[in-house]
Protein backbone atom coordinates (compact mmCIF):
# COMPACT_ATOMS: atom_id res chain seq x y z
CA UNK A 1 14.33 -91.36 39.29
CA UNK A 2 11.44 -89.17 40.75
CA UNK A 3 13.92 -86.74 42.16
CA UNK A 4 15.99 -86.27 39.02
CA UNK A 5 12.51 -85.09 37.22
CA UNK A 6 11.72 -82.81 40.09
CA UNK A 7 15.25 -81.22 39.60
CA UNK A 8 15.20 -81.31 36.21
CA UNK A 9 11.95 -79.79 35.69
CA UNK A 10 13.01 -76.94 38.65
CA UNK A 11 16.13 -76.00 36.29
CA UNK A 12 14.11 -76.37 33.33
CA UNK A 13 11.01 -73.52 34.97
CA UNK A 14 14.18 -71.34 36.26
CA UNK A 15 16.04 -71.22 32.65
CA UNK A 16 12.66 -70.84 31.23
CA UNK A 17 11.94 -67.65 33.31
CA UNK A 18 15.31 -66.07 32.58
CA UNK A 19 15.10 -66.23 29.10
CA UNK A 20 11.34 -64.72 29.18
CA UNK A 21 12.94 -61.35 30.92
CA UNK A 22 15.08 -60.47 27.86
CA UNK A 23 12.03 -60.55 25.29
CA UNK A 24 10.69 -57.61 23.99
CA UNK A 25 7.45 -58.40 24.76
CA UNK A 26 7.86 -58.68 28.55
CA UNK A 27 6.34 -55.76 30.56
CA UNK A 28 8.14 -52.72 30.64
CA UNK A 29 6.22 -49.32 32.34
CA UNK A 30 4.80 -47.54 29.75
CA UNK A 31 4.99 -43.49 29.99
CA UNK A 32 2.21 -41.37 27.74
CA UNK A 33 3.62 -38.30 26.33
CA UNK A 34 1.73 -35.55 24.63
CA UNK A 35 2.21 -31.92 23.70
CA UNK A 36 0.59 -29.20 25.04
CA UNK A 37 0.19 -25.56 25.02
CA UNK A 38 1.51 -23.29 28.07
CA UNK A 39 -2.07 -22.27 28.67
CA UNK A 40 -2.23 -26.35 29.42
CA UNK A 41 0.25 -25.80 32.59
CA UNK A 42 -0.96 -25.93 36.17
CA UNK A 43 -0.39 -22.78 37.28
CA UNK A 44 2.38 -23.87 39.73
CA UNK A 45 4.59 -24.79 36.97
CA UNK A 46 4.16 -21.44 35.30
CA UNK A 47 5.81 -19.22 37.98
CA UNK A 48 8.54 -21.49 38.03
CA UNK A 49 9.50 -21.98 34.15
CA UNK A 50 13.18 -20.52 33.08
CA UNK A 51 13.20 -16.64 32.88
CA UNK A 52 14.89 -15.01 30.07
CA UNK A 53 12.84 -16.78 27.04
CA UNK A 54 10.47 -15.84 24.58
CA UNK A 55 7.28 -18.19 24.36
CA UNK A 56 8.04 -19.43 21.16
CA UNK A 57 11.36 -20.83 22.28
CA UNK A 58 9.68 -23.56 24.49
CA UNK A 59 7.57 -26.57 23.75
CA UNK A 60 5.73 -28.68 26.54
CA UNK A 61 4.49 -31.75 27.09
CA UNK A 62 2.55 -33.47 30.02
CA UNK A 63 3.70 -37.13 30.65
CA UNK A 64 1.70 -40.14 32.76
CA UNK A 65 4.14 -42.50 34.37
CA UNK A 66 2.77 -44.49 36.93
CA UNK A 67 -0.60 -43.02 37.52
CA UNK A 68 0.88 -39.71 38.11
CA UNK A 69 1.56 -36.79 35.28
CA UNK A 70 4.35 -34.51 35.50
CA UNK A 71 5.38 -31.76 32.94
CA UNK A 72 8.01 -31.71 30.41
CA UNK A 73 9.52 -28.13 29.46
CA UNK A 74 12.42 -28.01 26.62
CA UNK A 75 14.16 -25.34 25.57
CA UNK A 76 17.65 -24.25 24.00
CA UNK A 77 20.24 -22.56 25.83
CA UNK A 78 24.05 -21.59 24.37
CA UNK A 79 23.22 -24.50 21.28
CA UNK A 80 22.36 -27.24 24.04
CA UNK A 81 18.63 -28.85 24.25
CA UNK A 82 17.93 -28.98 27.80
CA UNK A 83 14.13 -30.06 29.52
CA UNK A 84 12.92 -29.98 33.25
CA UNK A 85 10.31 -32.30 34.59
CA UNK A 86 7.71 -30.75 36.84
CA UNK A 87 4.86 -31.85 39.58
CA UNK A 88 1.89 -31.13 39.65
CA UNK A 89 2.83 -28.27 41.92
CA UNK A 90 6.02 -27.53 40.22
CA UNK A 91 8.68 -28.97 42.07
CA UNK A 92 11.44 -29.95 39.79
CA UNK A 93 11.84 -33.62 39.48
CA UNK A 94 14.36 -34.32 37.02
CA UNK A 95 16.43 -32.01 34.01
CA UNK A 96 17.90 -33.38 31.49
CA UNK A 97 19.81 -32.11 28.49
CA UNK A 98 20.80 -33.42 25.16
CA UNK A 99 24.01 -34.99 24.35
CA UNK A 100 25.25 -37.28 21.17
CA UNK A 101 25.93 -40.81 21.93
CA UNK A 102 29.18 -40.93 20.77
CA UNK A 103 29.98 -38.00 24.47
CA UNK A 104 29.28 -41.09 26.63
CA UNK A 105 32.53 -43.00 27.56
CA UNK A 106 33.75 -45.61 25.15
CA UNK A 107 33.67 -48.30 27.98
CA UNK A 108 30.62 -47.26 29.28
CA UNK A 109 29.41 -46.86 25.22
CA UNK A 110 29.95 -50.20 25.01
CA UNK A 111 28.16 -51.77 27.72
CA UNK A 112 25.38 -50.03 26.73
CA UNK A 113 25.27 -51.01 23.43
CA UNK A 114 25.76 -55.20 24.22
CA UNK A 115 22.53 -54.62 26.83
CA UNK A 116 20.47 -53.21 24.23
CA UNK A 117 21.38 -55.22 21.56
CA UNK A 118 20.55 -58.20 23.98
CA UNK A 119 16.90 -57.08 24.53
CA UNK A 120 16.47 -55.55 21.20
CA UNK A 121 18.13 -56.56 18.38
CA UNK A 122 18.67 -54.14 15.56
CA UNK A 123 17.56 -51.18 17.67
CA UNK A 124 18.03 -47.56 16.69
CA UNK A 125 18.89 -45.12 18.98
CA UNK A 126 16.91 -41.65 18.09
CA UNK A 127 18.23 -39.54 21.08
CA UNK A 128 20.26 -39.20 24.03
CA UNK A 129 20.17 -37.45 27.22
CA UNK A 130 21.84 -36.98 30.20
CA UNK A 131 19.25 -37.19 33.28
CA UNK A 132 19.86 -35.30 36.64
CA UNK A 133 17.53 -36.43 39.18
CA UNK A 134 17.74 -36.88 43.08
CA UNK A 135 21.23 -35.50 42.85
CA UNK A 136 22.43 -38.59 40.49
CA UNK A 137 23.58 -38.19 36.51
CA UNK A 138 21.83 -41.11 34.95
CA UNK A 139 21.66 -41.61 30.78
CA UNK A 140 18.31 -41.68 28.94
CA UNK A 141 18.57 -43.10 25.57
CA UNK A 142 15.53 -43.17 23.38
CA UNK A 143 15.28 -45.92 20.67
CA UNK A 144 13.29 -47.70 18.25
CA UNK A 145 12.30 -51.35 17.64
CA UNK A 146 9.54 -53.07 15.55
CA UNK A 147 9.04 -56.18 18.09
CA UNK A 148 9.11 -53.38 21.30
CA UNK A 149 5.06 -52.92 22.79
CA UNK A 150 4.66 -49.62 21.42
CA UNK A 151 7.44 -49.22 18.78
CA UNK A 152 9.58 -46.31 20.82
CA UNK A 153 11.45 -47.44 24.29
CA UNK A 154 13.70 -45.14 26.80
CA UNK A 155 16.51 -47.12 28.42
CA UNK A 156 18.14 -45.71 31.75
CA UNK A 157 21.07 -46.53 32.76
CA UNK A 158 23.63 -45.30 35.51
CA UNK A 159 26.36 -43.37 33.72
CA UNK A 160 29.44 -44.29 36.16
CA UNK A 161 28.67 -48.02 35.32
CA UNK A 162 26.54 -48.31 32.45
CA UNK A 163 24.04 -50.45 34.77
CA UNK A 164 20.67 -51.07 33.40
CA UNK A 165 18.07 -49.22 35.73
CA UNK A 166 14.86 -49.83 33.68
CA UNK A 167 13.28 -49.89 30.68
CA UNK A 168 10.24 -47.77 29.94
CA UNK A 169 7.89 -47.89 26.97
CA UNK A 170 6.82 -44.60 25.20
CA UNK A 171 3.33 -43.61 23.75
CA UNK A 172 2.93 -40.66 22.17
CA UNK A 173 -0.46 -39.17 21.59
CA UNK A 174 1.03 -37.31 18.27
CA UNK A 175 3.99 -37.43 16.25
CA UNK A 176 5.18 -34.22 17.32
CA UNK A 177 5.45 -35.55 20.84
CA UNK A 178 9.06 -36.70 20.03
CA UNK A 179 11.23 -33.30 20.66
């Protein structure tokens, strides 16, 4: 009789702790965003922004991720929304551009959609993007959630598969934060 309670509290702990990692309150990484001005930039990033651009046509934001802060530059090109993520000492660590949900593959759509209606129930998806980083296309999608820690989430997820990578929680120090 002991033994069956030792197993039955074992699969009891186990279930328990699988059904904590789908709610929205466990810990995701949380990312700070706010905008800045161009004056704001390290140096290093400024002799490596995009040529060909008047000032006006860029925004910036610095981001801390991690304990380390890295620099957002958008800008528009041809109709498309594209934004590279800078170091410190501006060494390109991701780029990203814009795309509408409905360009990702139906099958890959789809799996998307069941794991973030899974975590989040009722979420709204505000933007996505197509991330290149370390020579890999991953998808970025942006959404809202009332129950999520800060309100705004980014989902990443491997665009071949539709594979959850992470889930990371946005603050933003302003409202115009969100480009």
């Amino acid at each position: 009789m002991c033994r069956i309670t030792i197993v039955v509290i074992a699969a009891c702990l186990v279930f328990l702790s699988a059904c904590t990692s789908t709610e929205q309150g466990t810990y995701h990484k949380t990312e700070v965003e706010e905008v800045v001005r161009k004056k704001d930039l390290p140096a290093e990033v400024l002799m490596v922004l995009p040529k060909g651009y008047e000032e006006r046509e860029f925004t910036y934001k610095r981001k801390l991720k991690d304990g380390m802060t890295s620099y957002d530059v958008y800008y528009e090109k041809g109709g498309n929304q594209f934004s590279i993520n800078y170091d410190a000492e501006g060494k390109v660590l991701a780029e990203e551009k814009r795309i509408k949900l409905s360009a990702i593959p139906h099958n890959i759509r789809v799996k998307i959609e069941k794991i973030l209606s899974v975590h989040y129930p009722n979420y709204k998806v505000l933007m996505v993007e197509e991330l290149y980083k370390k020579n890999e296309m991953l998808l970025k999608i942006f959404f809202s959630h009332p129950e999520a820690r800060t309100g705004l989430v980014e989902a990443i997820f491997e665009s071949e598969t539709g594979m959850l990578r992470e889930f990371i929680n946005i603050r933003m120090k302003s409202i115009t934060t969100f480009n």
